[in-house]
PDB file of N, CA and C in Angstrom:
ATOM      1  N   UNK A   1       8.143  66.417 -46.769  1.00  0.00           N
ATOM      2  CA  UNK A   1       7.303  66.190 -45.612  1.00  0.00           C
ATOM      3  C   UNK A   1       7.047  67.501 -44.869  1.00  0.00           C
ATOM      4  N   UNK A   2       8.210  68.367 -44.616  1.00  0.00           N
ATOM      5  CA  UNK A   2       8.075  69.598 -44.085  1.00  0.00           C
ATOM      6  C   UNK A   2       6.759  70.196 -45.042  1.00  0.00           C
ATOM      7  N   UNK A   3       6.979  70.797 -46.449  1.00  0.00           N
ATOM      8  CA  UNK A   3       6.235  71.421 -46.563  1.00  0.00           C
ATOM      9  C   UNK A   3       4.691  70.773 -46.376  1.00  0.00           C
ATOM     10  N   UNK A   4       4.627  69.476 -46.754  1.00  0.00           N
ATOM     11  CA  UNK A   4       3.665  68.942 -46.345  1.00  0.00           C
ATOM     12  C   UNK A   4       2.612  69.473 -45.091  1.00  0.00           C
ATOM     13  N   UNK A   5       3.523  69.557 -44.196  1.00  0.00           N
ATOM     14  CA  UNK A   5       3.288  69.686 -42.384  1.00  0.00           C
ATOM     15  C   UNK A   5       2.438  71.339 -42.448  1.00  0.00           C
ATOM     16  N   UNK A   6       3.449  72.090 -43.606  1.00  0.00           N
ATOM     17  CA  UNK A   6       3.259  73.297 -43.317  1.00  0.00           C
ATOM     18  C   UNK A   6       1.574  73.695 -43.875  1.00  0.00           C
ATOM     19  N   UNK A   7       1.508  73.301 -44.870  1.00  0.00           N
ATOM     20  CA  UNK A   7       0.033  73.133 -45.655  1.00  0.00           C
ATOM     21  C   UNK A   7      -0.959  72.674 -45.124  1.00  0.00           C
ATOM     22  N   UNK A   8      -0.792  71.794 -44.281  1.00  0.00           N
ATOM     23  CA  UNK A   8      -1.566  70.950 -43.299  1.00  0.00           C
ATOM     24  C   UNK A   8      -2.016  72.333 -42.121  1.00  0.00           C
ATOM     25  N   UNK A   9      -0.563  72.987 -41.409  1.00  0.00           N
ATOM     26  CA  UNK A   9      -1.302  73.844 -40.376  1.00  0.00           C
ATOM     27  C   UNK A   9      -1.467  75.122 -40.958  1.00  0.00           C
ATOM     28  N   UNK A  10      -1.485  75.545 -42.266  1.00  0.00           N
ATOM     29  CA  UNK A  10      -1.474  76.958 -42.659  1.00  0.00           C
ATOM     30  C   UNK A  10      -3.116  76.418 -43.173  1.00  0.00           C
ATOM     31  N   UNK A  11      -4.132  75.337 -43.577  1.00  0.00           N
ATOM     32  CA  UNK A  11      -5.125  75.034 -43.910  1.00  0.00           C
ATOM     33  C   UNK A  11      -5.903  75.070 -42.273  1.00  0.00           C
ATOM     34  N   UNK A  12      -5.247  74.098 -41.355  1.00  0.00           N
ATOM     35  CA  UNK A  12      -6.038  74.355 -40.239  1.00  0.00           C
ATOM     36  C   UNK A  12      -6.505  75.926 -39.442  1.00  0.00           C
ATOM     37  N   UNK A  13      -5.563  76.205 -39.762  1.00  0.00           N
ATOM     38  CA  UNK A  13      -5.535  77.571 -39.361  1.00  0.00           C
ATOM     39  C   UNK A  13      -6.571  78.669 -40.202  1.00  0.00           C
ATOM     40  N   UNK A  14      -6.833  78.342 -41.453  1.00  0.00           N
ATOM     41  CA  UNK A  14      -7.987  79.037 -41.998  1.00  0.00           C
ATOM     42  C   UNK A  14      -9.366  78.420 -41.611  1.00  0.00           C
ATOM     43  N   UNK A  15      -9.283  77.258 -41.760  1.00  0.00           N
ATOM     44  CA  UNK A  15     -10.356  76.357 -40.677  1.00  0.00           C
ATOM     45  C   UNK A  15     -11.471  77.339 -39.825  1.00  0.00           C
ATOM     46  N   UNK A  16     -10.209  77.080 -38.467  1.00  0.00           N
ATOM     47  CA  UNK A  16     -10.574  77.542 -37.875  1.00  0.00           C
ATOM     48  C   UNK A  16     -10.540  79.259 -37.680  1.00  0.00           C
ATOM     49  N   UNK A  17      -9.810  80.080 -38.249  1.00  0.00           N
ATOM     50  CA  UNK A  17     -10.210  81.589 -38.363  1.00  0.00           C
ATOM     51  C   UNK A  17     -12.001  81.533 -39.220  1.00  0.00           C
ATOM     52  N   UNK A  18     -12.337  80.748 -39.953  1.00  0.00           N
ATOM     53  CA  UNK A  18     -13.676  80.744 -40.696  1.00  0.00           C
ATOM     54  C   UNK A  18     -14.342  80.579 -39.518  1.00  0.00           C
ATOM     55  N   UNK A  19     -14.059  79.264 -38.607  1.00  0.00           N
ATOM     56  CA  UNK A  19     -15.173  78.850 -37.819  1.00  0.00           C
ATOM     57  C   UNK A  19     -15.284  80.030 -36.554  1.00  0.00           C
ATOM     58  N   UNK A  20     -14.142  80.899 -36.236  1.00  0.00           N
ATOM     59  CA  UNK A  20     -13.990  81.479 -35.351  1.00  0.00           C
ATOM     60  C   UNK A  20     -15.080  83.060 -35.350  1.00  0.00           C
ATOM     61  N   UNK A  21     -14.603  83.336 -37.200  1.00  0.00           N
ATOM     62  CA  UNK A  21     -15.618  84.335 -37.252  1.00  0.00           C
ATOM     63  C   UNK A  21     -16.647  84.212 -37.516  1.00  0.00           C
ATOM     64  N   UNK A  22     -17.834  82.759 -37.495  1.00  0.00           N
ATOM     65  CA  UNK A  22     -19.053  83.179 -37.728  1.00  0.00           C
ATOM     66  C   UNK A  22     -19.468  83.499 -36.515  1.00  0.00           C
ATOM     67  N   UNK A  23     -18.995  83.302 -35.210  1.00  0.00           N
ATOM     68  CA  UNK A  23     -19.367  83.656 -34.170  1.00  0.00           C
ATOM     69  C   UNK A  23     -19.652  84.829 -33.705  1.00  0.00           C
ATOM     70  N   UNK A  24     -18.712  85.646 -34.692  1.00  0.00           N
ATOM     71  CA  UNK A  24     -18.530  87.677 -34.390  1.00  0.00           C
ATOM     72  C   UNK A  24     -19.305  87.844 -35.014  1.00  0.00           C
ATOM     73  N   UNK A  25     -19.570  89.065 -34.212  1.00  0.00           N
ATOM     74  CA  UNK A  25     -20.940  90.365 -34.924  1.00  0.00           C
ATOM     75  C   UNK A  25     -20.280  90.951 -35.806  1.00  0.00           C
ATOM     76  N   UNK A  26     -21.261  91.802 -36.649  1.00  0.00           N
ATOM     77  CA  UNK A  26     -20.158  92.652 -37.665  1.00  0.00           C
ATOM     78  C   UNK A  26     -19.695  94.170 -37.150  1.00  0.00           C
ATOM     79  N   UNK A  27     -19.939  94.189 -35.966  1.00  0.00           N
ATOM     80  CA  UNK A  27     -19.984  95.240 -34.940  1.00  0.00           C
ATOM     81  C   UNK A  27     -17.835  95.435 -34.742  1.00  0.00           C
ATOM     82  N   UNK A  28     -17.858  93.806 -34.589  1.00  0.00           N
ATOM     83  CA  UNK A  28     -16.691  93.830 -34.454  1.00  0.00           C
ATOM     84  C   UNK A  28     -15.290  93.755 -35.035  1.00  0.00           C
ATOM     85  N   UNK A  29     -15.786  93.682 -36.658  1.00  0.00           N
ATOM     86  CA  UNK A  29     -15.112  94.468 -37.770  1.00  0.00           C
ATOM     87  C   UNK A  29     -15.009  95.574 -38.226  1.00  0.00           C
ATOM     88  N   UNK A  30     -16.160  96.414 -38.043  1.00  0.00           N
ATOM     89  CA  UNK A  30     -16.089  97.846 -37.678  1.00  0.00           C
ATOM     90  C   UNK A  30     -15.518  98.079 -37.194  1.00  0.00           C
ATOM     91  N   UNK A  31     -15.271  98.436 -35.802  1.00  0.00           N
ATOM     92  CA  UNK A  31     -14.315  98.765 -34.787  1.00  0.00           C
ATOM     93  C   UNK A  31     -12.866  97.741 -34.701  1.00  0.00           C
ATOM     94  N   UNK A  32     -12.503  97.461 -36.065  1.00  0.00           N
ATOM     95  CA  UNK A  32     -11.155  97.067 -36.033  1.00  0.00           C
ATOM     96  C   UNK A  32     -10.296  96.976 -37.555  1.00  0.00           C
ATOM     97  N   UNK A  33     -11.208  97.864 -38.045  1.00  0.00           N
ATOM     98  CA  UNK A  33     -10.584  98.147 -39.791  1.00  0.00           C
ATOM     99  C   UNK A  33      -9.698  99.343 -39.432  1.00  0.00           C
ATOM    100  N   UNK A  34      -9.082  98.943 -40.258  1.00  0.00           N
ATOM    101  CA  UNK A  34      -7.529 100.365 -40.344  1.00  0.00           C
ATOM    102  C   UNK A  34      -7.733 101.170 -41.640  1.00  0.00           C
ATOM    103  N   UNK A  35      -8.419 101.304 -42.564  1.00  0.00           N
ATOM    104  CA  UNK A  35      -8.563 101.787 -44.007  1.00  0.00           C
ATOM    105  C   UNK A  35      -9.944 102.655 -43.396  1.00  0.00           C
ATOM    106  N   UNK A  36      -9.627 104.015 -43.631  1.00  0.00           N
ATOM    107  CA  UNK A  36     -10.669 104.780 -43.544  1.00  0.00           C
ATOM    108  C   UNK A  36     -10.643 105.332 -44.246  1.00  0.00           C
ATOM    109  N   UNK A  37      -9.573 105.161 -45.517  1.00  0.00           N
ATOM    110  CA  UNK A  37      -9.196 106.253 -46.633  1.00  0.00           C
ATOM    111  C   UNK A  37      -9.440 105.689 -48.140  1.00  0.00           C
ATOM    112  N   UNK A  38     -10.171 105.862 -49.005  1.00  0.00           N
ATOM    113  CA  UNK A  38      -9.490 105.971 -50.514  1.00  0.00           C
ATOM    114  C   UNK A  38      -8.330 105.003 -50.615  1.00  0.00           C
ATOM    115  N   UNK A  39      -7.653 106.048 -50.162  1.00  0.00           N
ATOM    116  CA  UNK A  39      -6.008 105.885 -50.686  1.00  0.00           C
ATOM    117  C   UNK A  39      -5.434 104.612 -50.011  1.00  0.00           C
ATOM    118  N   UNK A  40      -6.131 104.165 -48.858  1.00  0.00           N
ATOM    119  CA  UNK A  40      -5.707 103.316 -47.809  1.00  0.00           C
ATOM    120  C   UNK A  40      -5.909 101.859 -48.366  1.00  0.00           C
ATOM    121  N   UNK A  41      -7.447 102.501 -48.993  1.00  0.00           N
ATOM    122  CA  UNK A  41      -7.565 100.890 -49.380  1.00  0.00           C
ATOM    123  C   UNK A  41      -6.780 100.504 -50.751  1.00  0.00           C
ATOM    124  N   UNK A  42      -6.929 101.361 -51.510  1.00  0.00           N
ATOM    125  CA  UNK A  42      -5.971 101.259 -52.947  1.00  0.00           C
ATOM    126  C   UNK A  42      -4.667 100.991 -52.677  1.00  0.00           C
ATOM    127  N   UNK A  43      -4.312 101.097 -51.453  1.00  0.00           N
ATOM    128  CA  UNK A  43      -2.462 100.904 -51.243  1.00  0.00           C
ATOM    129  C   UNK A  43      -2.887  99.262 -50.570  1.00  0.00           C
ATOM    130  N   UNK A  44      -3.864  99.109 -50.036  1.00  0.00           N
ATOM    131  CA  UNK A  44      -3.655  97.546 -49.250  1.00  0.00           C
ATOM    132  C   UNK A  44      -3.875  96.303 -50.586  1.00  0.00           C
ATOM    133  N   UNK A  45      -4.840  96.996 -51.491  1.00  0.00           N
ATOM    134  CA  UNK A  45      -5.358  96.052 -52.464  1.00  0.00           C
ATOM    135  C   UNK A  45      -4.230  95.760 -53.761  1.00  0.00           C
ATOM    136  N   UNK A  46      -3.564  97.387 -54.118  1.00  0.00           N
ATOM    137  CA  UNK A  46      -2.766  96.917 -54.889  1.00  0.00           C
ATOM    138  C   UNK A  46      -1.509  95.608 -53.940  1.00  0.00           C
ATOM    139  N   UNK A  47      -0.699  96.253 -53.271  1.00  0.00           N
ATOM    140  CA  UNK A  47       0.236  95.809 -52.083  1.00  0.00           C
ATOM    141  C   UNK A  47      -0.276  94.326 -52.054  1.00  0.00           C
ATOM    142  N   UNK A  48      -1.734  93.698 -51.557  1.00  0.00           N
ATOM    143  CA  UNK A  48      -2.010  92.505 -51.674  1.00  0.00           C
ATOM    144  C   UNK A  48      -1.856  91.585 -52.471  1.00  0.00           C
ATOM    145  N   UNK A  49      -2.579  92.557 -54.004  1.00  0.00           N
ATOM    146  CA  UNK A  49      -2.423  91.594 -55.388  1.00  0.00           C
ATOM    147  C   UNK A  49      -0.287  91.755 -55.721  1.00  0.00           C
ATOM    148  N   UNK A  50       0.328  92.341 -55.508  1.00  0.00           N
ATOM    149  CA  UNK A  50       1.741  92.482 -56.086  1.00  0.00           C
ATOM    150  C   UNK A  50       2.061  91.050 -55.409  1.00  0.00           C
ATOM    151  N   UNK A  51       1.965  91.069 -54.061  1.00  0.00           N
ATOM    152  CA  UNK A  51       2.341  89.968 -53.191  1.00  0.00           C
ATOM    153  C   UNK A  51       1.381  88.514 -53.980  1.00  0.00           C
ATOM    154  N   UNK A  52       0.702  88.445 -54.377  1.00  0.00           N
ATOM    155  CA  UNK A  52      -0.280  87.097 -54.307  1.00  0.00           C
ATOM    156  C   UNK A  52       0.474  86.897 -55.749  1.00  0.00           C
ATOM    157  N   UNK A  53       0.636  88.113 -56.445  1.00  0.00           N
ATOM    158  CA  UNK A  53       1.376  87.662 -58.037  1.00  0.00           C
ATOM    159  C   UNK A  53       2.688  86.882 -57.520  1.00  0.00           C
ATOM    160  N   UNK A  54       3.530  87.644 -56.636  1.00  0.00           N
ATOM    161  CA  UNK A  54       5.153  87.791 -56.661  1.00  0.00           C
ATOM    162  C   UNK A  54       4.935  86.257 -56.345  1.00  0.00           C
ATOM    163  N   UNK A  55       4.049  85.483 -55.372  1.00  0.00           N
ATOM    164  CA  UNK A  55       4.528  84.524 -54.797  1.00  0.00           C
ATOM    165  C   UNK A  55       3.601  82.931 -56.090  1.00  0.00           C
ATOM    166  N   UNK A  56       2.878  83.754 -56.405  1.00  0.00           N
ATOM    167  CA  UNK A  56       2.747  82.876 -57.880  1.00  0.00           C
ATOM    168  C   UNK A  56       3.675  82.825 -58.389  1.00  0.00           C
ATOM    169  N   UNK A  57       4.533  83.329 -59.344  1.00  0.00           N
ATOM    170  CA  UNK A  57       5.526  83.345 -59.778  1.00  0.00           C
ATOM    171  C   UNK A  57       6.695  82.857 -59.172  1.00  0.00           C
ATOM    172  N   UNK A  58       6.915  82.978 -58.031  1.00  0.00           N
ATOM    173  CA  UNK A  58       8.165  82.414 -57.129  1.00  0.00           C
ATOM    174  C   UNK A  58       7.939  80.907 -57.324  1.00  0.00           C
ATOM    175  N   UNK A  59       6.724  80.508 -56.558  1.00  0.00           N
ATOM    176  CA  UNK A  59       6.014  78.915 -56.574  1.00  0.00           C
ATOM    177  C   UNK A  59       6.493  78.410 -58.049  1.00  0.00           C
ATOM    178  N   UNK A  60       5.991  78.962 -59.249  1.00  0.00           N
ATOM    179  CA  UNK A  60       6.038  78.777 -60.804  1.00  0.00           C
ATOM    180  C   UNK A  60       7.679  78.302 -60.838  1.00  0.00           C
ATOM    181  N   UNK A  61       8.396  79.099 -60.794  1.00  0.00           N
ATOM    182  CA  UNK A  61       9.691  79.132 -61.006  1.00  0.00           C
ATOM    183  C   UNK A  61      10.515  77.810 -60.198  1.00  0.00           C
ATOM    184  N   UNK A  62       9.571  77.916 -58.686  1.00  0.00           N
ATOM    185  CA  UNK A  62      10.255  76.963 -58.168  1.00  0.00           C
ATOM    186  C   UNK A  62      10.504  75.530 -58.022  1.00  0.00           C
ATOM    187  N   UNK A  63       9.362  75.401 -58.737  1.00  0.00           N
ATOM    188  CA  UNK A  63       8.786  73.903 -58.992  1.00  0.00           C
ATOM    189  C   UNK A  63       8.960  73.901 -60.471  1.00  0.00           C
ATOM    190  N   UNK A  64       8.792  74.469 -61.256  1.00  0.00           N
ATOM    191  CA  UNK A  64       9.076  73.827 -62.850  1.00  0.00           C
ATOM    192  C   UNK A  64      10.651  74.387 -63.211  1.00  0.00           C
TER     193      UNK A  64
END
């Protein structure tokens, strides 16, 4: 049931971050990106995909 609960508000919560940003300009992603580098973004993208694998695999393991 817990995780249930949790899926439920980790879904609402993208919901509404979608509904929240069609409202913003793109003015205001500009002026709030942290990657101004090459290197910045290659460290967030790899760093992202390691994490999205690691926790595939965790999920995999944990359930079968």
């Amino acid at each position: 049931m817990k995780m249930i609960r949790n899926f439920a508000l980790v879904v609402v919560n993208l919901i509404g971050e979608l509904w929240i940003g069609v409202g913003r300009k793109p003015t205001f992603y500009d002026n709030h990106t942290a990657n101004n580098t090459k290197t910045g973004y290659v460290i967030f993208v790899s760093l992202a995909a390691l994490i999205s694998i690691g926790v595939a695999i965790w999920l995999t393991l944990k359930l079968y």
